[in-house]
C-alpha atoms as a PDB file:
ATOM      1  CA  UNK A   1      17.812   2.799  -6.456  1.00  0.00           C
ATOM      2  CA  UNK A   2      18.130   6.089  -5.279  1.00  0.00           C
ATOM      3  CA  UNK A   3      17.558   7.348  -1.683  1.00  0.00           C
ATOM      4  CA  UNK A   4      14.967   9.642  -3.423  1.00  0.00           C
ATOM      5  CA  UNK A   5      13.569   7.074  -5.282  1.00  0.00           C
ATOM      6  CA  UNK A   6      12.775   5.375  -1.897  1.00  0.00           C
ATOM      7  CA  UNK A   7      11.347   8.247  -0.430  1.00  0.00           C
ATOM      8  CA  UNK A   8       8.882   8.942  -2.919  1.00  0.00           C
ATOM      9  CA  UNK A   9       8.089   4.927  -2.467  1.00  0.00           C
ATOM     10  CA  UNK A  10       8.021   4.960   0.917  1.00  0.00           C
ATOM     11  CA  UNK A  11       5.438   8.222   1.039  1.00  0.00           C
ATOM     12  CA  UNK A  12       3.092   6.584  -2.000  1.00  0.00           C
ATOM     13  CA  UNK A  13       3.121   3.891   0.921  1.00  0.00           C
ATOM     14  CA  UNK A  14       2.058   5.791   3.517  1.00  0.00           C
ATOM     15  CA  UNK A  15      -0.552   8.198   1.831  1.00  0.00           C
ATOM     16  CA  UNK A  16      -2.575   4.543   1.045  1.00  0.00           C
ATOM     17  CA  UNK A  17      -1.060   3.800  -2.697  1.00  0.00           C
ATOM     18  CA  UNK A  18      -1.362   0.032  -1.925  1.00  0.00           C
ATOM     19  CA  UNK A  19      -4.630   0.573  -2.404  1.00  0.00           C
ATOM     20  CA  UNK A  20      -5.698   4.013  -3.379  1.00  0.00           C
ATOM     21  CA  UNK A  21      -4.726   6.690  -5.855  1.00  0.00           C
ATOM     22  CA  UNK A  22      -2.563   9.469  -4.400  1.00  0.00           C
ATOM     23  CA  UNK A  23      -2.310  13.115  -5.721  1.00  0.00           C
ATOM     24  CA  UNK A  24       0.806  14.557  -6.771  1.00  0.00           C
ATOM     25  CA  UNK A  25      -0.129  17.587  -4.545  1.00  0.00           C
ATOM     26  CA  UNK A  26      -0.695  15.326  -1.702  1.00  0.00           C
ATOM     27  CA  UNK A  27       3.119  13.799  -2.277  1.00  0.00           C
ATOM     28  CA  UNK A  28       4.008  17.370  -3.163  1.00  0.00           C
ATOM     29  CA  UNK A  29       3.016  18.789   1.072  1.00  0.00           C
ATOM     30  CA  UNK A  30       3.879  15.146   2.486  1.00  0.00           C
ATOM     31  CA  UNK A  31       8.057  15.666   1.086  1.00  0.00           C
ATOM     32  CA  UNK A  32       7.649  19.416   1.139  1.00  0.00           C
ATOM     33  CA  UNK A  33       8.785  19.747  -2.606  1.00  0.00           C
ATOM     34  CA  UNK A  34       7.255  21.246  -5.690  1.00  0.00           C
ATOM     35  CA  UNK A  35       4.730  19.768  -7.974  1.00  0.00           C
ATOM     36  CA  UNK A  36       6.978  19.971 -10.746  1.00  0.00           C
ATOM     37  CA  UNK A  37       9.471  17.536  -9.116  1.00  0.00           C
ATOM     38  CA  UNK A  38       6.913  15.150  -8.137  1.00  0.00           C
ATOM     39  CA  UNK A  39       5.734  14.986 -11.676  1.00  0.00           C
ATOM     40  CA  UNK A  40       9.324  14.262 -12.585  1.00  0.00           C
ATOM     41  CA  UNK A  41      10.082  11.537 -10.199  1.00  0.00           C
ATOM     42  CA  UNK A  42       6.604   9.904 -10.957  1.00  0.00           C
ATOM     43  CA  UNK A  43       7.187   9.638 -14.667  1.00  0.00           C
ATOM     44  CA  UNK A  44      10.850   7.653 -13.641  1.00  0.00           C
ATOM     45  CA  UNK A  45       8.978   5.430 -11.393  1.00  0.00           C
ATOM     46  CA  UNK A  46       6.519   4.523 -14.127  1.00  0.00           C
ATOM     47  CA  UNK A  47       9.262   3.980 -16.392  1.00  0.00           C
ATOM     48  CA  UNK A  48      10.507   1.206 -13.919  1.00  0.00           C
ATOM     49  CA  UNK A  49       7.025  -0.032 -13.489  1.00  0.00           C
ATOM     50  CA  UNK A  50       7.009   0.889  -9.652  1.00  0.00           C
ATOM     51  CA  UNK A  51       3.929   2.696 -10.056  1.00  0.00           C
ATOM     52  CA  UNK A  52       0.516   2.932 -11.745  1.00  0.00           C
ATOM     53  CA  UNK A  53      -0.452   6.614 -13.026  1.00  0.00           C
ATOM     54  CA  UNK A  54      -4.130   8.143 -13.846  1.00  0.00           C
ATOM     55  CA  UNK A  55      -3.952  11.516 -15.330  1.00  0.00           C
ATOM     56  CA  UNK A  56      -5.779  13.937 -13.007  1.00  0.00           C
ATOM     57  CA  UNK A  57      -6.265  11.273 -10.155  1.00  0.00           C
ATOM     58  CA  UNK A  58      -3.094  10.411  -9.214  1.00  0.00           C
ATOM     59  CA  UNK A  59      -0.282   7.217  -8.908  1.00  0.00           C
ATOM     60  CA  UNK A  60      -0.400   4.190  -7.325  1.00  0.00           C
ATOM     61  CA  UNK A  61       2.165   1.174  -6.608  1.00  0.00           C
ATOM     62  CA  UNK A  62       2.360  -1.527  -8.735  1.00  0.00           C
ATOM     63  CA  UNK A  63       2.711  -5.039  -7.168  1.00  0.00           C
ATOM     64  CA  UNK A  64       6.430  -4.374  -7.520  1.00  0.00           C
ATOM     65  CA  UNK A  65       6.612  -1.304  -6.000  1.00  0.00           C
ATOM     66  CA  UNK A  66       4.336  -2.604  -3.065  1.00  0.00           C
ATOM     67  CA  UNK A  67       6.701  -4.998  -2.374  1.00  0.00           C
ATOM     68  CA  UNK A  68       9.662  -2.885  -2.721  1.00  0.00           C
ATOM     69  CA  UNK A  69       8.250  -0.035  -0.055  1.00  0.00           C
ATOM     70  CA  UNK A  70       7.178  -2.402   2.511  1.00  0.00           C
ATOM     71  CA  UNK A  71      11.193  -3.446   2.471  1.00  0.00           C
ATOM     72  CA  UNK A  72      12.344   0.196   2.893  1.00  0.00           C
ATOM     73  CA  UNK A  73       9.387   0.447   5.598  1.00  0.00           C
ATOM     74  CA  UNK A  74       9.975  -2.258   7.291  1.00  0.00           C
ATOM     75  CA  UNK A  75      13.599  -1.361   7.600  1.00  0.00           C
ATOM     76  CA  UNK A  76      13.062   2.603   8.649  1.00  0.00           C
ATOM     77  CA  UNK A  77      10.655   1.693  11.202  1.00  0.00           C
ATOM     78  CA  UNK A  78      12.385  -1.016  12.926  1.00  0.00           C
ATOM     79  CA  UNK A  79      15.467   0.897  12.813  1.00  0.00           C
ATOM     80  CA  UNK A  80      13.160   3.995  14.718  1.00  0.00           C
ATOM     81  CA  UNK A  81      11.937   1.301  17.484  1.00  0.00           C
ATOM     82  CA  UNK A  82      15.179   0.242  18.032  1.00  0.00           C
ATOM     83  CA  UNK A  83      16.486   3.699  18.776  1.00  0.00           C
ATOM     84  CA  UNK A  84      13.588   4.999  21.002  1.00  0.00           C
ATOM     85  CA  UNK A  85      13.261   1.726  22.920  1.00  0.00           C
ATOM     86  CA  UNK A  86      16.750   0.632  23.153  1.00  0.00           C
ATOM     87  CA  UNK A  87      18.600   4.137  22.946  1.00  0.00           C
ATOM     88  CA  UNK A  88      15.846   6.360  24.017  1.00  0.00           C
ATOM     89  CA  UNK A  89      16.384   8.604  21.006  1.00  0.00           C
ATOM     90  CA  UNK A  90      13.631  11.749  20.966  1.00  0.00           C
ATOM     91  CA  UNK A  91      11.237  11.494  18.265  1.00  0.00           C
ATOM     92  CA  UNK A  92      12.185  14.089  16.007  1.00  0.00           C
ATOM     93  CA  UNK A  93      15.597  13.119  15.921  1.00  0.00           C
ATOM     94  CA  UNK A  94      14.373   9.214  14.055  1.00  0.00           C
ATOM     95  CA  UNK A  95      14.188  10.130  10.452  1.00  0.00           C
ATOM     96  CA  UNK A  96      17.406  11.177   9.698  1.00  0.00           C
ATOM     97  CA  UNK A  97      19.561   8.749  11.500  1.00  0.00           C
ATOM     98  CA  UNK A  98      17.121   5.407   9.931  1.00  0.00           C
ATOM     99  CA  UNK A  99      17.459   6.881   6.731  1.00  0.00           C
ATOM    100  CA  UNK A 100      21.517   6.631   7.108  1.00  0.00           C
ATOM    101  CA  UNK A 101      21.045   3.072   8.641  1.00  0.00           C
ATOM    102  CA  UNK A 102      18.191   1.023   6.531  1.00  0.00           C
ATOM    103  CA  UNK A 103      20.760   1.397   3.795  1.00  0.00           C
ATOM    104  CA  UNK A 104      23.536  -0.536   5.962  1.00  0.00           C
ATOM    105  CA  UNK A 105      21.479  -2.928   7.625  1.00  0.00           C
ATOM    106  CA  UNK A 106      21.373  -6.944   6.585  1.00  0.00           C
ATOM    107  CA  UNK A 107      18.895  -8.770   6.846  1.00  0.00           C
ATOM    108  CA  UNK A 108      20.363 -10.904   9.742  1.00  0.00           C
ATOM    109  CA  UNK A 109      20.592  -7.682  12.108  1.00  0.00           C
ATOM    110  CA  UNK A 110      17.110  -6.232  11.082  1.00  0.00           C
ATOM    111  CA  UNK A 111      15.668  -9.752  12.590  1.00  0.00           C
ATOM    112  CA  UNK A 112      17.842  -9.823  14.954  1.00  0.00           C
ATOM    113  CA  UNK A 113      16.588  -6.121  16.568  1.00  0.00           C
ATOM    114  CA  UNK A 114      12.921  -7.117  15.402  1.00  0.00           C
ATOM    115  CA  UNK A 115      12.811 -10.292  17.566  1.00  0.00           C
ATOM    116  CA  UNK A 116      14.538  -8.290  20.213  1.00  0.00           C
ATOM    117  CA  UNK A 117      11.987  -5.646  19.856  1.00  0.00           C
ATOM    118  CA  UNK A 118       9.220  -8.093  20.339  1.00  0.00           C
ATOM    119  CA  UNK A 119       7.485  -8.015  16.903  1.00  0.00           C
ATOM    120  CA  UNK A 120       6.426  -4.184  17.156  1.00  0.00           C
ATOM    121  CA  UNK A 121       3.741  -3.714  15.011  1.00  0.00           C
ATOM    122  CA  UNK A 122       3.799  -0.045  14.904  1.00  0.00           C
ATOM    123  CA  UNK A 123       6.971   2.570  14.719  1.00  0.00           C
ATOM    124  CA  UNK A 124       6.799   5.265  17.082  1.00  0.00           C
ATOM    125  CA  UNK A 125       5.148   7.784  15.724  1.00  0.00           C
ATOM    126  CA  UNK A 126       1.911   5.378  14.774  1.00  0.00           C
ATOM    127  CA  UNK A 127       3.283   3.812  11.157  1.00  0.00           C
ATOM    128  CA  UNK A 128       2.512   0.405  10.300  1.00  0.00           C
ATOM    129  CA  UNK A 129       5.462  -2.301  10.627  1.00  0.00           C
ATOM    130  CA  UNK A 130       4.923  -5.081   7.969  1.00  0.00           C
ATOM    131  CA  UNK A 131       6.202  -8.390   9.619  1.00  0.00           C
ATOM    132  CA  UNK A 132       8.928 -10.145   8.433  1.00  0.00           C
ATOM    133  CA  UNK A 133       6.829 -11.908   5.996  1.00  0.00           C
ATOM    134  CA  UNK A 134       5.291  -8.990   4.628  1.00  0.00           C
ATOM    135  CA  UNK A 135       1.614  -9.099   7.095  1.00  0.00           C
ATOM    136  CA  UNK A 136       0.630  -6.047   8.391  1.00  0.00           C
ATOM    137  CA  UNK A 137      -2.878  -4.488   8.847  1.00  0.00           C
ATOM    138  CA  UNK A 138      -3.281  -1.422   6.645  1.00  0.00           C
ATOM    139  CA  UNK A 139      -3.547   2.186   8.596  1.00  0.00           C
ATOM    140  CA  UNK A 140      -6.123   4.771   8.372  1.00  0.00           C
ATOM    141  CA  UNK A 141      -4.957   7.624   5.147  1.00  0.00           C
ATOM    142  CA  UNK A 142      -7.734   9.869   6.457  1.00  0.00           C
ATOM    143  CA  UNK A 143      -6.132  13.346   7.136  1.00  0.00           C
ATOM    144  CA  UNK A 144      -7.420  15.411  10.378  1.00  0.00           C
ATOM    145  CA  UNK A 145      -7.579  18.352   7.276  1.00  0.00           C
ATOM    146  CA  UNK A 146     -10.581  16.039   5.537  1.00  0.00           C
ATOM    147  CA  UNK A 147     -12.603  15.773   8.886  1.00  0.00           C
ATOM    148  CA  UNK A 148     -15.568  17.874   8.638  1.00  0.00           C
ATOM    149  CA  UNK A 149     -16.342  20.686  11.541  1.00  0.00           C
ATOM    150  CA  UNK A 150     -18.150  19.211  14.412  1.00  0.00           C
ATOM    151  CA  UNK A 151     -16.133  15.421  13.799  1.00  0.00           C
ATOM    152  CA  UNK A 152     -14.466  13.806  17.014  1.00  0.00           C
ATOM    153  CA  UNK A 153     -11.416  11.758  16.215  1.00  0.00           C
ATOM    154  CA  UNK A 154      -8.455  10.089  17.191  1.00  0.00           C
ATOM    155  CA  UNK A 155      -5.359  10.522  16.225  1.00  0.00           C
ATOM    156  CA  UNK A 156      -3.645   7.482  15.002  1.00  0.00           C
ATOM    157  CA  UNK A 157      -0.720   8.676  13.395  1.00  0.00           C
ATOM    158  CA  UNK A 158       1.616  11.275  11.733  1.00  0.00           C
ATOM    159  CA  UNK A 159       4.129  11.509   8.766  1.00  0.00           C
ATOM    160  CA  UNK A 160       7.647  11.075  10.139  1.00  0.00           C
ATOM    161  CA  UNK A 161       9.032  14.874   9.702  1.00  0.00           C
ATOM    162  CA  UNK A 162      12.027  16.248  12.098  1.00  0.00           C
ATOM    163  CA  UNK A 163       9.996  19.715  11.915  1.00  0.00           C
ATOM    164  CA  UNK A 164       6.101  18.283  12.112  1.00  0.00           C
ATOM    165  CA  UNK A 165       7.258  16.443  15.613  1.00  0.00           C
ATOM    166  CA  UNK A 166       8.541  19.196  16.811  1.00  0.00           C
ATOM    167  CA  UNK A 167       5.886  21.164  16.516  1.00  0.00           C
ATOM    168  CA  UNK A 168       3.408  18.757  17.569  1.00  0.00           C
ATOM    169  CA  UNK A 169       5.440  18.163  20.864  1.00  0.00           C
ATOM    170  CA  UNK A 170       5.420  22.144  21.334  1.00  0.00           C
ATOM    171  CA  UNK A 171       1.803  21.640  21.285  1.00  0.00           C
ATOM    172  CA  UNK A 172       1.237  18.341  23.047  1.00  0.00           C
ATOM    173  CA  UNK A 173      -0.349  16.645  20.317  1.00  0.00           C
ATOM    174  CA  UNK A 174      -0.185  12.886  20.745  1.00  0.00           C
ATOM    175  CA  UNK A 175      -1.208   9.734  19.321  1.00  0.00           C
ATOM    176  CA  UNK A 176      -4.316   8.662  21.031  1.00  0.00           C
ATOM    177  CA  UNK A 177      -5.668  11.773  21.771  1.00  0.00           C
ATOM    178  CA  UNK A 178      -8.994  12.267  21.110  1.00  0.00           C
ATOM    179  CA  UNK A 179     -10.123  15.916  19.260  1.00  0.00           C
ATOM    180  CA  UNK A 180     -13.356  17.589  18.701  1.00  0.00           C
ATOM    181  CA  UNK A 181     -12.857  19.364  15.064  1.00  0.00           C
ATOM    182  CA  UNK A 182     -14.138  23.011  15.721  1.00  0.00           C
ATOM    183  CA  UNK A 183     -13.545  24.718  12.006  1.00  0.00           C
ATOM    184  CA  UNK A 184     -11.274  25.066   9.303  1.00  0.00           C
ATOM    185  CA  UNK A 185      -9.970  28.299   8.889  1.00  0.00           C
ATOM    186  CA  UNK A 186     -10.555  29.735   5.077  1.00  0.00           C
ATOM    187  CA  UNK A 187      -7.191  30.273   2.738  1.00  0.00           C
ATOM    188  CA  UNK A 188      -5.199  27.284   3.851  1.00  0.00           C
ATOM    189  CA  UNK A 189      -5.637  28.651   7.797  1.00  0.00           C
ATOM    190  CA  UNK A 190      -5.729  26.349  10.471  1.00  0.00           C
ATOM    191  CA  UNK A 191      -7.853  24.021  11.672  1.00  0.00           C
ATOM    192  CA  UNK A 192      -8.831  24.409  14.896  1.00  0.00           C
ATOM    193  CA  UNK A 193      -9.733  21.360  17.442  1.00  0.00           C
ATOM    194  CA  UNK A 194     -10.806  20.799  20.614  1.00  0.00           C
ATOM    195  CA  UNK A 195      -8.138  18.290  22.067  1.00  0.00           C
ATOM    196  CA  UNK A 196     -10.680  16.421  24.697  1.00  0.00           C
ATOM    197  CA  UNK A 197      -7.744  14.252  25.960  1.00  0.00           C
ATOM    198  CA  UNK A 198      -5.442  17.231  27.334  1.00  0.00           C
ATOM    199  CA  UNK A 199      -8.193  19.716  27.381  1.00  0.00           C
ATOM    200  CA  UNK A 200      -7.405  22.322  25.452  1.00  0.00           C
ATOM    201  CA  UNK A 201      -7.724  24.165  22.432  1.00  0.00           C
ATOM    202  CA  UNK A 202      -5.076  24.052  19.073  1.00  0.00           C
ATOM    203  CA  UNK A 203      -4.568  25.721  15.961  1.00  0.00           C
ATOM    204  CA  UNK A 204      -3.424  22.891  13.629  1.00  0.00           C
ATOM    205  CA  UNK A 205      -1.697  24.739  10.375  1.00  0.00           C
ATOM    206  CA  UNK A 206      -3.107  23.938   7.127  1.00  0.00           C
ATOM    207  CA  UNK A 207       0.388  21.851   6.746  1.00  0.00           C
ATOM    208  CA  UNK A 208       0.209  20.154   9.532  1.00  0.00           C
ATOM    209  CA  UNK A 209      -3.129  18.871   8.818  1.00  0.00           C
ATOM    210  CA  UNK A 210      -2.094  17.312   6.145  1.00  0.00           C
ATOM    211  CA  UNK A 211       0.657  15.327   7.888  1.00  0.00           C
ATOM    212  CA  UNK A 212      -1.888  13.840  10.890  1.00  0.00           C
ATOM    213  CA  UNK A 213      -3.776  11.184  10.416  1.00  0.00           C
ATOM    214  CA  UNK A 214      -6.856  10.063  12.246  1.00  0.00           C
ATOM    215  CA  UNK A 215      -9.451   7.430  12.562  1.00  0.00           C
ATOM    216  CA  UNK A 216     -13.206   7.705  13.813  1.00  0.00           C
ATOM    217  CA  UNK A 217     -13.364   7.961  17.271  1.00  0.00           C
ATOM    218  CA  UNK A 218     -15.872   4.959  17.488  1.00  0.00           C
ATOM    219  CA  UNK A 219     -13.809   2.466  15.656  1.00  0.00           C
END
């Protein structure tokens, strides 16, 4: 399989295609690529029966392909723990060095730096990490650009991008951190949120938005 292949995989994953349908424009802002290519790639991984596809709703993965992203998770995530914990790597920095060494790693070291690791449960920048086994409790999908004006949330998580995590640690975003959702700018403008944890205000770009996930702030 192809190292795009897996990325597309690996992004279904995240966006909730375990469970729930995901848009090809949603895949098309999470990789930062044009519609046109995601249609592409979608109709190869239908052809290898990685992924279910609804015309006008959008893909999701088939038991195979479930089973086959929570591998190439598991293995990118780990591989990210390892190297903030163990070699204090900064944040933005993960991606591109786990996607070099998931593809190099056997399954004797990856337990070997999960059991050293303690069992994380979570990657760095919020993503689940299915157990060895395959357990793992399924994360929020809800994107801080579908909270309504006037929501408070958390943030729970964001899509591993070099360029998103830099610009959320130019504007202190964390994980954690509790917002107040003030308005959504018209024409794909910002949204703009009241961050009640470091109090202060942020214009969130329409992109952005749609790499952060949150949760309700009473769950």
């Amino acid at each position: 399989m192809t190292p795009k292949k897996e990325d597309y995989l690996k992004i279904i994953f995240e966006l909730g295609g375990t469970k729930d349908k995901v848009s090809n424009k949603r895949i098309a802002i999470s990789l930062d690529i044009a519609a046109a290519s995601v249609t592409e790639m979608v109709n190869k991984l239908l052809e290898e029966g990685l992924v279910y596809h609804e015309p006008y709703s959008g893909v999701y993965l088939t038991e195979k392909g479930i089973k086959l992203a929570e591998v190439l998770v598991r293995k990118h995530r780990i591989w990210e723990s390892f190297l903030v914990n163990e070699l204090n790597y900064p944040l933005p920095d993960l991606d591109k060095e786990a996607e070099v060494l998931e593809h190099v790693t056997s399954d004797r070291l990856l337990k070997a730096m999960y059991d050293k690791l303690g069992h994380p449960t979570h990657c760095p920048h919020g993503g689940v990490i299915p157990s060895m086994d395959g357990h793992y409790k399924e994360d929020s999908h809800l994107l801080l650009n579908d909270a309504k004006d006037g929501d408070t949330v958390i943030v729970d998580r964001f899509i591993d991008n070099h360029d998103l995590l830099t610009y959320l640690g130019d504007i202190q975003l964390d994980i954690g951190d509790k917002l107040k959702v003030i308005k959504h700018s018209p024409f794909e403008g910002p949204v703009t949120v009241q961050n009640l944890t470091d109090k202060q205000e942020n214009a969130i770009s329409y992109k952005a938005s749609h790499y952060i996930f949150i949760k309700n702030s009473n769950e």
